[in-house]
PDB file of N, CA and C in Angstrom:
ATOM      1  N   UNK A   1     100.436 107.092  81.665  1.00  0.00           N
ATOM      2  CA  UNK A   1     101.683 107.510  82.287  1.00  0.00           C
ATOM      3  C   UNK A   1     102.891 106.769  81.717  1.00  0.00           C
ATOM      4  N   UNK A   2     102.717 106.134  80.568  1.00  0.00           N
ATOM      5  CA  UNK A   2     103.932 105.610  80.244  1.00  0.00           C
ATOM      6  C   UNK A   2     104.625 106.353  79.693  1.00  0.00           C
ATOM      7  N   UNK A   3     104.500 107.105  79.282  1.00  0.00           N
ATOM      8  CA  UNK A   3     105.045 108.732  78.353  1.00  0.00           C
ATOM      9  C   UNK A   3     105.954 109.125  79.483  1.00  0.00           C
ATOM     10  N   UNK A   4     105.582 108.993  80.732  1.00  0.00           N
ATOM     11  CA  UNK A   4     105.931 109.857  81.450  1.00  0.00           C
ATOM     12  C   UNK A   4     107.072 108.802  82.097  1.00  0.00           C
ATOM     13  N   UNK A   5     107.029 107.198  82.360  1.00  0.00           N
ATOM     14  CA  UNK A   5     108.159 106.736  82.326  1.00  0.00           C
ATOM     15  C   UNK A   5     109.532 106.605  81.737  1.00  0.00           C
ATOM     16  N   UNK A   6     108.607 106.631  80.037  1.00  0.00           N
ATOM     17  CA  UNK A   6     109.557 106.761  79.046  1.00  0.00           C
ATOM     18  C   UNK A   6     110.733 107.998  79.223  1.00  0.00           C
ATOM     19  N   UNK A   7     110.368 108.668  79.286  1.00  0.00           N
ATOM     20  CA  UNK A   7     110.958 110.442  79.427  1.00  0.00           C
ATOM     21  C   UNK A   7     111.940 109.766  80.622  1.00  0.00           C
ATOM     22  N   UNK A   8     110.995 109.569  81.756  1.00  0.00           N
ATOM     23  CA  UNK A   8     112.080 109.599  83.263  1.00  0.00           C
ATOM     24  C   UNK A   8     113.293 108.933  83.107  1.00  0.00           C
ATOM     25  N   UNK A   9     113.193 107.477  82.464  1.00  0.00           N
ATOM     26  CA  UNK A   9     113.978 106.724  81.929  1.00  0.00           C
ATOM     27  C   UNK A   9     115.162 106.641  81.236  1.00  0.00           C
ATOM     28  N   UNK A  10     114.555 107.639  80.084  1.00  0.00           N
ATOM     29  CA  UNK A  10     115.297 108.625  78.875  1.00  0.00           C
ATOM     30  C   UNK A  10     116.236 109.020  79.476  1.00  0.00           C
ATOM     31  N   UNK A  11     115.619 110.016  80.085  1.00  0.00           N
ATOM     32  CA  UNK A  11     116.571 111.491  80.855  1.00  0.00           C
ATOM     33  C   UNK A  11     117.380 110.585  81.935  1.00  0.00           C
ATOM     34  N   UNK A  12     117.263 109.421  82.725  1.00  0.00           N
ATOM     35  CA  UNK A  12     118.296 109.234  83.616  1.00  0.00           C
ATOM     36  C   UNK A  12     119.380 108.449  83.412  1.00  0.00           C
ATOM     37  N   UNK A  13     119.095 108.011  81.906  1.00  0.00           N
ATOM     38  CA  UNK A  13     120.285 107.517  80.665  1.00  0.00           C
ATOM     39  C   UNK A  13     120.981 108.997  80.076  1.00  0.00           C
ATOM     40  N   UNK A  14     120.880 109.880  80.070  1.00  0.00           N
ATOM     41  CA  UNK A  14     121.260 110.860  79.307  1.00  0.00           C
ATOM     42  C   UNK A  14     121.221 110.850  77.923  1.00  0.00           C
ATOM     43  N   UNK A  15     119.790 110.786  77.920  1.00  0.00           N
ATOM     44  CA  UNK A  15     119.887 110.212  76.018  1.00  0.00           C
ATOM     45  C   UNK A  15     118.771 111.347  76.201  1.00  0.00           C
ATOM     46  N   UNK A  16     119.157 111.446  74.873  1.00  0.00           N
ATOM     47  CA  UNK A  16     117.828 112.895  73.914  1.00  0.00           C
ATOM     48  C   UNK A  16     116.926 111.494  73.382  1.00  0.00           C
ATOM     49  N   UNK A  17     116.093 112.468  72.796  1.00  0.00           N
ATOM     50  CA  UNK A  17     115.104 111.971  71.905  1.00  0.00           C
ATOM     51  C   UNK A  17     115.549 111.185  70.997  1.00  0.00           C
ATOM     52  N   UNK A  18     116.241 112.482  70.401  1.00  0.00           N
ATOM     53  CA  UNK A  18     116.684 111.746  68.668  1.00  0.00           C
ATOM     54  C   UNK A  18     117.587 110.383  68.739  1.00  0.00           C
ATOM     55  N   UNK A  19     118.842 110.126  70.184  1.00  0.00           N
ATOM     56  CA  UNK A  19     119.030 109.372  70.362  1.00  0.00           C
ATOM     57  C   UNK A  19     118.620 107.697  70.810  1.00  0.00           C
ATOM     58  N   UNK A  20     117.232 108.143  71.395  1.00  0.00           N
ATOM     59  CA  UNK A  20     116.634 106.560  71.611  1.00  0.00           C
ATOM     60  C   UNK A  20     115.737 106.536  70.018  1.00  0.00           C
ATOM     61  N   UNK A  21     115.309 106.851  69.053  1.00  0.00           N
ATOM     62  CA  UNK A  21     114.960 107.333  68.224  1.00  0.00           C
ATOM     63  C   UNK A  21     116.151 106.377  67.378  1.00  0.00           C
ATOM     64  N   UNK A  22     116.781 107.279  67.008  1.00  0.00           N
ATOM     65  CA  UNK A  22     117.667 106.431  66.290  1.00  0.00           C
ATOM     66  C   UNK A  22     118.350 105.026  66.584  1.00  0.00           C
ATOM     67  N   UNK A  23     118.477 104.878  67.739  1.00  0.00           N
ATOM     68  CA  UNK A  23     119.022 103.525  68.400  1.00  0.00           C
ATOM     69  C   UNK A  23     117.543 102.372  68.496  1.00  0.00           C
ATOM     70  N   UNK A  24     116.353 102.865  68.539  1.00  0.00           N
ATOM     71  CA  UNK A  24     115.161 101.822  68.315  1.00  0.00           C
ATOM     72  C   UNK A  24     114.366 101.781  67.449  1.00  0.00           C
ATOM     73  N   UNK A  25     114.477 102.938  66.492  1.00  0.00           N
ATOM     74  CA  UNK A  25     113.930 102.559  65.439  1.00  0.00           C
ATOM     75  C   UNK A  25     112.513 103.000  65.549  1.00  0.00           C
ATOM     76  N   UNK A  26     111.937 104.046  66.125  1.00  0.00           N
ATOM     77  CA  UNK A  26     110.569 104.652  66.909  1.00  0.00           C
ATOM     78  C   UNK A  26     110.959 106.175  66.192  1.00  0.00           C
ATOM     79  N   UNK A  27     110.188 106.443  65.752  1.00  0.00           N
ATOM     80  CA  UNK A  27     110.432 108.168  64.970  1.00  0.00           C
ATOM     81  C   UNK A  27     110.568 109.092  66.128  1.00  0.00           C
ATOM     82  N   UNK A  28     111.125 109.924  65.761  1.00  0.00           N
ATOM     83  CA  UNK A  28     111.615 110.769  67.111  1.00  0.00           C
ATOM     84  C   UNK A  28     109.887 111.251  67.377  1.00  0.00           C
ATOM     85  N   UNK A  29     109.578 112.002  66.258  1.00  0.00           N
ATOM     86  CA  UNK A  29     107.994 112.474  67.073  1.00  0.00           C
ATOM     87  C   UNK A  29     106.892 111.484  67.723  1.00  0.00           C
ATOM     88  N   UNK A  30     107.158 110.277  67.470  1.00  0.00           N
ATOM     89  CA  UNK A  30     106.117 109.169  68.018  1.00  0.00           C
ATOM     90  C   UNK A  30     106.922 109.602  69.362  1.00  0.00           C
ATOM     91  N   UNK A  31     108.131 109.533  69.703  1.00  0.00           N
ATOM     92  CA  UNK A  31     108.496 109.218  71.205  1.00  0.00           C
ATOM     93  C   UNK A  31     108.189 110.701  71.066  1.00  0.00           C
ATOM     94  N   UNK A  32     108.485 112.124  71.232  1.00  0.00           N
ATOM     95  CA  UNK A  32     107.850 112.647  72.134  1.00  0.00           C
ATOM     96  C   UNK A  32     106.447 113.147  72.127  1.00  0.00           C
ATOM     97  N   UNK A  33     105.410 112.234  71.144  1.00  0.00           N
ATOM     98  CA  UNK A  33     103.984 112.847  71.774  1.00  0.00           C
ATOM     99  C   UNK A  33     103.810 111.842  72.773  1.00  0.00           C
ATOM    100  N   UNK A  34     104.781 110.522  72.597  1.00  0.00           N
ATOM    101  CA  UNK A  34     104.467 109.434  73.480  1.00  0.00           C
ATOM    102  C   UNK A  34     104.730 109.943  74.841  1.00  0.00           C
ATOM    103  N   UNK A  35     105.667 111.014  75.260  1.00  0.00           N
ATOM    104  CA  UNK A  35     106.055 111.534  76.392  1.00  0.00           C
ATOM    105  C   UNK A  35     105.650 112.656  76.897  1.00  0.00           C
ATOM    106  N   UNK A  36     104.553 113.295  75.532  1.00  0.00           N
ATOM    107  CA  UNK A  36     103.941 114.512  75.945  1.00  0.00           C
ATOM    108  C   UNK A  36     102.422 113.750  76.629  1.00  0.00           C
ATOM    109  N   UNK A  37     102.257 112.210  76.308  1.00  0.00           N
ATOM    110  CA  UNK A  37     100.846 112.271  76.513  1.00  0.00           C
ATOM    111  C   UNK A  37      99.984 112.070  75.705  1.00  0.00           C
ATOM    112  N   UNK A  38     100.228 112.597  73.933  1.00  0.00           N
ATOM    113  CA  UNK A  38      99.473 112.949  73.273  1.00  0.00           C
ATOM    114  C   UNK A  38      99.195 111.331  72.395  1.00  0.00           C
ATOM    115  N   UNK A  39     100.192 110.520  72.723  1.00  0.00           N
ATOM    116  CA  UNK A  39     100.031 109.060  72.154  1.00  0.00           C
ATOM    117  C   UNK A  39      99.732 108.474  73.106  1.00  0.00           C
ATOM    118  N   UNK A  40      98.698 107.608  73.722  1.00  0.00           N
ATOM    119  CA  UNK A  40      98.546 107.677  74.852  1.00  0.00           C
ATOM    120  C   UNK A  40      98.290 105.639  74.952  1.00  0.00           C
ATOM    121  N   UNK A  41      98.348 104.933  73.744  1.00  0.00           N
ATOM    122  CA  UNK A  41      98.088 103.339  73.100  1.00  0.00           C
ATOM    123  C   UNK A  41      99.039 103.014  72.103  1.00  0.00           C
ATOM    124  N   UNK A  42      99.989 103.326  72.624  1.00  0.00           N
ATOM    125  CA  UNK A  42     101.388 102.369  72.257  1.00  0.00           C
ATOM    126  C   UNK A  42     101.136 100.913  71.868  1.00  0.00           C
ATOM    127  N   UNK A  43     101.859 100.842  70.706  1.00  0.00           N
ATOM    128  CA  UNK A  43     101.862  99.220  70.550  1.00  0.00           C
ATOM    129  C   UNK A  43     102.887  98.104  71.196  1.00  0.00           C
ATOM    130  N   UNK A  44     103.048  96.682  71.848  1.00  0.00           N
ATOM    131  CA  UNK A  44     103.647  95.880  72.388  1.00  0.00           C
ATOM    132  C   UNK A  44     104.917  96.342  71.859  1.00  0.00           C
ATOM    133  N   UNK A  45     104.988  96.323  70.402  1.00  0.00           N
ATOM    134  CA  UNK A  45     106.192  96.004  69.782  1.00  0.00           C
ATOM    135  C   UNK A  45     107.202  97.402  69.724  1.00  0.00           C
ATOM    136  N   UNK A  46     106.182  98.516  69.778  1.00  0.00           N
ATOM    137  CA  UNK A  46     107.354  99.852  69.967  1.00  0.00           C
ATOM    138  C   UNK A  46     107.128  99.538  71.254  1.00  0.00           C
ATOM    139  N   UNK A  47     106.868  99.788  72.347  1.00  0.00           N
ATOM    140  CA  UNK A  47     107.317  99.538  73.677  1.00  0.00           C
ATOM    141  C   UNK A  47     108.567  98.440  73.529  1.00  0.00           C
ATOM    142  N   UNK A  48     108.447  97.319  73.032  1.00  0.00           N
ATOM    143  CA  UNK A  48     109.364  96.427  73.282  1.00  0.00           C
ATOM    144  C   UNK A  48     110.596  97.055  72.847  1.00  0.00           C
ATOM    145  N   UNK A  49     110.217  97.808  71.675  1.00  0.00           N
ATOM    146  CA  UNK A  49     111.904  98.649  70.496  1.00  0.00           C
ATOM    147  C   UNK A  49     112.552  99.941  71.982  1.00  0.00           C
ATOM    148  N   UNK A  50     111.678 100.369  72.750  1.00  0.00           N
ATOM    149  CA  UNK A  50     112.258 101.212  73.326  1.00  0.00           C
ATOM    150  C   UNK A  50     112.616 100.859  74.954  1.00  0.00           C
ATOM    151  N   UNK A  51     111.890  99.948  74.959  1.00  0.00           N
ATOM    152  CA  UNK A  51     112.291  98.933  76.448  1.00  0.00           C
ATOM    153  C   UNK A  51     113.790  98.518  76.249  1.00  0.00           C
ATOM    154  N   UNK A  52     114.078  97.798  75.194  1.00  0.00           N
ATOM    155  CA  UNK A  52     115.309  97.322  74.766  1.00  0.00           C
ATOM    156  C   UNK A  52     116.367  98.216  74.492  1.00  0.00           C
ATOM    157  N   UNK A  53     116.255  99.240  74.186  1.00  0.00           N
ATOM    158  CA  UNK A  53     117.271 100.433  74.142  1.00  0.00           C
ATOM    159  C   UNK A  53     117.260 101.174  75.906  1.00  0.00           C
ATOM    160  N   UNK A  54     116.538 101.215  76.456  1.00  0.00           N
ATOM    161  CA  UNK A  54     116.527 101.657  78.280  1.00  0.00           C
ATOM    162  C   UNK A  54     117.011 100.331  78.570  1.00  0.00           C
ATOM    163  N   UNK A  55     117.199  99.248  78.315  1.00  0.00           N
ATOM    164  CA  UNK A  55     117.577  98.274  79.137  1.00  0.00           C
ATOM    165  C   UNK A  55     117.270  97.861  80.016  1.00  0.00           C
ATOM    166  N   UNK A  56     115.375  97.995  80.200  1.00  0.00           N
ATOM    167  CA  UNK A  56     114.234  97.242  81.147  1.00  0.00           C
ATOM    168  C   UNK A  56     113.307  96.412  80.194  1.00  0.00           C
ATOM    169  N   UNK A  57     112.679  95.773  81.120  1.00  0.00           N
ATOM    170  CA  UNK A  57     111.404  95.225  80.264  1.00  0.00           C
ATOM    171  C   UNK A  57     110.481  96.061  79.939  1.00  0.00           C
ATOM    172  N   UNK A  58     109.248  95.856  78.555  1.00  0.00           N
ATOM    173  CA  UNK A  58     108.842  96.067  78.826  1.00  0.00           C
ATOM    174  C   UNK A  58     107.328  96.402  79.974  1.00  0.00           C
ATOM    175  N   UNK A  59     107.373  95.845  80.947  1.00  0.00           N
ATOM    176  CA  UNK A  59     106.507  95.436  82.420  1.00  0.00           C
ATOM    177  C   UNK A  59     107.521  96.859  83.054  1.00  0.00           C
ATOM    178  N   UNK A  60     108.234  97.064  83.228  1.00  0.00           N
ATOM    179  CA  UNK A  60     108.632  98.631  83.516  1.00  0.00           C
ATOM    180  C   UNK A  60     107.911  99.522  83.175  1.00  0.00           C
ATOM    181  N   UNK A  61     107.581  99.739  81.952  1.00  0.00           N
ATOM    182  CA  UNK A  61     106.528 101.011  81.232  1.00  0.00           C
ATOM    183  C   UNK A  61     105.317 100.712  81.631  1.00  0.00           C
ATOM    184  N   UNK A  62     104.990  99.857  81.796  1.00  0.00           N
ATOM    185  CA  UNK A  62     103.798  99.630  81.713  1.00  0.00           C
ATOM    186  C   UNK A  62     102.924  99.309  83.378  1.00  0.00           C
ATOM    187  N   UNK A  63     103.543  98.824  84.220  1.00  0.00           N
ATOM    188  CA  UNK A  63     103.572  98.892  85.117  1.00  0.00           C
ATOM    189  C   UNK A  63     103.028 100.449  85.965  1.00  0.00           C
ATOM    190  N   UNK A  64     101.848 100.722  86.537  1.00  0.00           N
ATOM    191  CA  UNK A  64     101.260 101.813  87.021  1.00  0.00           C
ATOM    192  C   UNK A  64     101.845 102.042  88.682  1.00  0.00           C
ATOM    193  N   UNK A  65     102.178 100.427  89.258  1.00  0.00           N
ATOM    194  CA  UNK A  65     103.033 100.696  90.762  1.00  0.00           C
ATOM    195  C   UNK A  65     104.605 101.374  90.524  1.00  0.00           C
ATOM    196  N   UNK A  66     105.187 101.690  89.409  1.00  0.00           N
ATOM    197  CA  UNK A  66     105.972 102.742  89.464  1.00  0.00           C
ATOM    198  C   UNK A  66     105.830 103.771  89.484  1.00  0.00           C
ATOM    199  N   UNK A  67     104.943 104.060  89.349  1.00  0.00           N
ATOM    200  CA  UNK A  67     104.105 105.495  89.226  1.00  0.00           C
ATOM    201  C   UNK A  67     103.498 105.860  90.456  1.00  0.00           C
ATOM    202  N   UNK A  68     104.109 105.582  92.008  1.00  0.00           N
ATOM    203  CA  UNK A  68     103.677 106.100  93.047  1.00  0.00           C
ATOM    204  C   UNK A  68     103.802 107.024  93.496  1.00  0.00           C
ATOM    205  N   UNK A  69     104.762 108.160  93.130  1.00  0.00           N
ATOM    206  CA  UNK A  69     104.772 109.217  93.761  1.00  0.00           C
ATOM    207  C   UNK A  69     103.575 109.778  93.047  1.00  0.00           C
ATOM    208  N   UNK A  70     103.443 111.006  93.955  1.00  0.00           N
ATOM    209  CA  UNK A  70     102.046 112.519  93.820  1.00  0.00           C
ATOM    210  C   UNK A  70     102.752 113.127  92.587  1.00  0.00           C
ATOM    211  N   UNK A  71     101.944 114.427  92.237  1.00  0.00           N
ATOM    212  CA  UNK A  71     102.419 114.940  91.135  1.00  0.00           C
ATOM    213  C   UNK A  71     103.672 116.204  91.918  1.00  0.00           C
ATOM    214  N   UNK A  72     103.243 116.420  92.891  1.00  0.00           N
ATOM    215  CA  UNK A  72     104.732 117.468  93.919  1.00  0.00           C
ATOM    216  C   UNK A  72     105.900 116.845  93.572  1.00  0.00           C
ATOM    217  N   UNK A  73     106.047 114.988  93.958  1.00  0.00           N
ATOM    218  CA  UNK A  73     107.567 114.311  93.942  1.00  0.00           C
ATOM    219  C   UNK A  73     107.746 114.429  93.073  1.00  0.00           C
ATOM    220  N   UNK A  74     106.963 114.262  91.888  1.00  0.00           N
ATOM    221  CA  UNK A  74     107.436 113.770  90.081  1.00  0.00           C
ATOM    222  C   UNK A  74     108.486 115.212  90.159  1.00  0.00           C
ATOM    223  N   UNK A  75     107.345 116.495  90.235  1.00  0.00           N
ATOM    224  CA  UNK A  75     107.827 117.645  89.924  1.00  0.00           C
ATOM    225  C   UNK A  75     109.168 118.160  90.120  1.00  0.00           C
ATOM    226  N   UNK A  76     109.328 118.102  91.521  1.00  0.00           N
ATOM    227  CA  UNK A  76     110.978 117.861  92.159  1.00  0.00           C
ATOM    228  C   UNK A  76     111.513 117.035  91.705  1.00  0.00           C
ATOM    229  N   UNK A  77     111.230 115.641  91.303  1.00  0.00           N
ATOM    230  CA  UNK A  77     112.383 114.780  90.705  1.00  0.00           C
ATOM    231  C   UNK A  77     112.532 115.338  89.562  1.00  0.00           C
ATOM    232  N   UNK A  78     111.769 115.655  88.820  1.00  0.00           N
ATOM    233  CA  UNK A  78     112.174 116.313  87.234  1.00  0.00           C
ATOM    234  C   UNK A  78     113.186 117.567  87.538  1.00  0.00           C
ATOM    235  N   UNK A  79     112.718 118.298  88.800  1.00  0.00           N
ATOM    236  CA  UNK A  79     113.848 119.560  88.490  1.00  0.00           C
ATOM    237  C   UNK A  79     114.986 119.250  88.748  1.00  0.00           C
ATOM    238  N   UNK A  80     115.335 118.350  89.859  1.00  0.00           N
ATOM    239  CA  UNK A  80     116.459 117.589  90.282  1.00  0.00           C
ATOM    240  C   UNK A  80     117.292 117.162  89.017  1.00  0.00           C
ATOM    241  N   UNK A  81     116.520 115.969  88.005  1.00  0.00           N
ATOM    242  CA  UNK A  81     117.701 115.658  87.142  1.00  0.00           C
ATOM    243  C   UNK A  81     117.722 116.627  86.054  1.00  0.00           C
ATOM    244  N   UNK A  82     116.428 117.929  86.011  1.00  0.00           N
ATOM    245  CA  UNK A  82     116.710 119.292  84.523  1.00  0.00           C
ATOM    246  C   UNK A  82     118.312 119.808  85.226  1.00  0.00           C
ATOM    247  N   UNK A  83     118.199 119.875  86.582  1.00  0.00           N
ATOM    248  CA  UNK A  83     119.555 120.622  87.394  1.00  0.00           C
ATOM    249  C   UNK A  83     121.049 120.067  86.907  1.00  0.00           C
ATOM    250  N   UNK A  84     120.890 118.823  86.707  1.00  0.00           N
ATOM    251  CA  UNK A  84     121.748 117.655  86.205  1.00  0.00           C
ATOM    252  C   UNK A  84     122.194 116.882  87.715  1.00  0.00           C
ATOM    253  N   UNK A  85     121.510 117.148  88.816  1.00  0.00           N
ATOM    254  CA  UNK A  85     122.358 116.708  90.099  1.00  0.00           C
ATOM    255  C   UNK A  85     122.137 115.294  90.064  1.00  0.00           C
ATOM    256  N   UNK A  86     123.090 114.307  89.303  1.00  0.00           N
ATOM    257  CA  UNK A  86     122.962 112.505  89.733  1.00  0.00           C
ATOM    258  C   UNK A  86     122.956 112.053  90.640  1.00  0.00           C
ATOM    259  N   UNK A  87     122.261 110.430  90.253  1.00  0.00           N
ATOM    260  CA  UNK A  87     121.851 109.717  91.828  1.00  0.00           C
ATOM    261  C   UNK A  87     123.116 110.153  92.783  1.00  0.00           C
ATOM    262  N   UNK A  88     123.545 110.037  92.926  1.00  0.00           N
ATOM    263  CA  UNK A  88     124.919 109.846  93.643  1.00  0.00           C
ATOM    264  C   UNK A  88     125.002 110.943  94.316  1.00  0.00           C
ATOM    265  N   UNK A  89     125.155 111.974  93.793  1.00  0.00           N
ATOM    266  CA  UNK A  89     124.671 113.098  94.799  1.00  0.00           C
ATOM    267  C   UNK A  89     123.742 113.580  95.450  1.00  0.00           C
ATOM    268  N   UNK A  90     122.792 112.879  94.995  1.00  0.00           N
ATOM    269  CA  UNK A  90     121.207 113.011  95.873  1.00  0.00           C
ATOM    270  C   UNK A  90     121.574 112.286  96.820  1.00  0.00           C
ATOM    271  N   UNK A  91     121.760 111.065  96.817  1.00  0.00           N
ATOM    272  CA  UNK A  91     121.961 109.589  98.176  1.00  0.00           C
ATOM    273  C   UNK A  91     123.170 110.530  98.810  1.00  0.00           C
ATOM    274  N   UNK A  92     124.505 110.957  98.216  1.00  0.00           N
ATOM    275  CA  UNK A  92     125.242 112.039  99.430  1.00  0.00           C
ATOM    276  C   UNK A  92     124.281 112.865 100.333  1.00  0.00           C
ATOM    277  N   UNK A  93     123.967 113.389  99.719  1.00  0.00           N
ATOM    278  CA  UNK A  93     123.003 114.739 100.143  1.00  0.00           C
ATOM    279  C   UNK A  93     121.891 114.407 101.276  1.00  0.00           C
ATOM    280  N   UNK A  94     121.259 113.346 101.154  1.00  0.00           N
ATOM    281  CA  UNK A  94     120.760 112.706 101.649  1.00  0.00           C
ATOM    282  C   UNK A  94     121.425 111.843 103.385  1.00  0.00           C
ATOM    283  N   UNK A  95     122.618 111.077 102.643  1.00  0.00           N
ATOM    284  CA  UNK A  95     123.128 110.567 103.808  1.00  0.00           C
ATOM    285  C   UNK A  95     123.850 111.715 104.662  1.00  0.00           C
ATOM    286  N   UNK A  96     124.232 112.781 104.347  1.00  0.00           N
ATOM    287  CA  UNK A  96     124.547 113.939 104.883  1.00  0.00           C
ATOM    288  C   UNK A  96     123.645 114.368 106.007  1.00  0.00           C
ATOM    289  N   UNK A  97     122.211 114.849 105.688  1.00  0.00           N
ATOM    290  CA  UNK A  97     121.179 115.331 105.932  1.00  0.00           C
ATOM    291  C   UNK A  97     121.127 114.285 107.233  1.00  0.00           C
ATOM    292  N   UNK A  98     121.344 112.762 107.423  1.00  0.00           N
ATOM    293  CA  UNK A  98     120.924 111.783 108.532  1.00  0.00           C
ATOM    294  C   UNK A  98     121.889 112.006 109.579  1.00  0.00           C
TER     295      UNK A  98
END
């Protein structure tokens, strides 16, 4: 599931591919089979090249207690930020709703 952090991460920076790609030095296709899944044993040191461009450690990626939601929440959170609706309007939306 780090593929799948990577991406979440990605996308809530507003960065493409080609952009963390070019800014870490990770070939654009390593990051997205890394996010399709299909790379699935990443090495320390590209984790570290793309930790450092997201601006977490890497113990963020790698870390499986971030990965608590079911596959329903992931799903909705992904359509949420494909929609483009930012934090900020979710926590409105939210404090609205209380």
């Amino acid at each position: 599931m780090i593929g799948y952090r990577v991406k979440l991460l990605r996308e809530e920076r507003k960065m493409s591919i080609s952009e963390l790609s070019a800014k870490s030095g990770v070939a654009k296709s390593y990051i997205s089979s890394l996010e399709r899944n299909l790379q699935t044993n990443p090495t320390i040191l590209v984790l570290g090249k793309i930790a450092k461009i997201l601006s977490i450690k890497v113990d963020a990626l790698l870390n499986e207690q971030a990965d608590s939601l079911d596959a329903e929440w992931k799903k909705i959170m992904q359509d949420i930020v494909g929609l483009g609706i930012s934090k900020e309007e979710m926590r409105q939306f939210i404090e609205d709703r209380k």
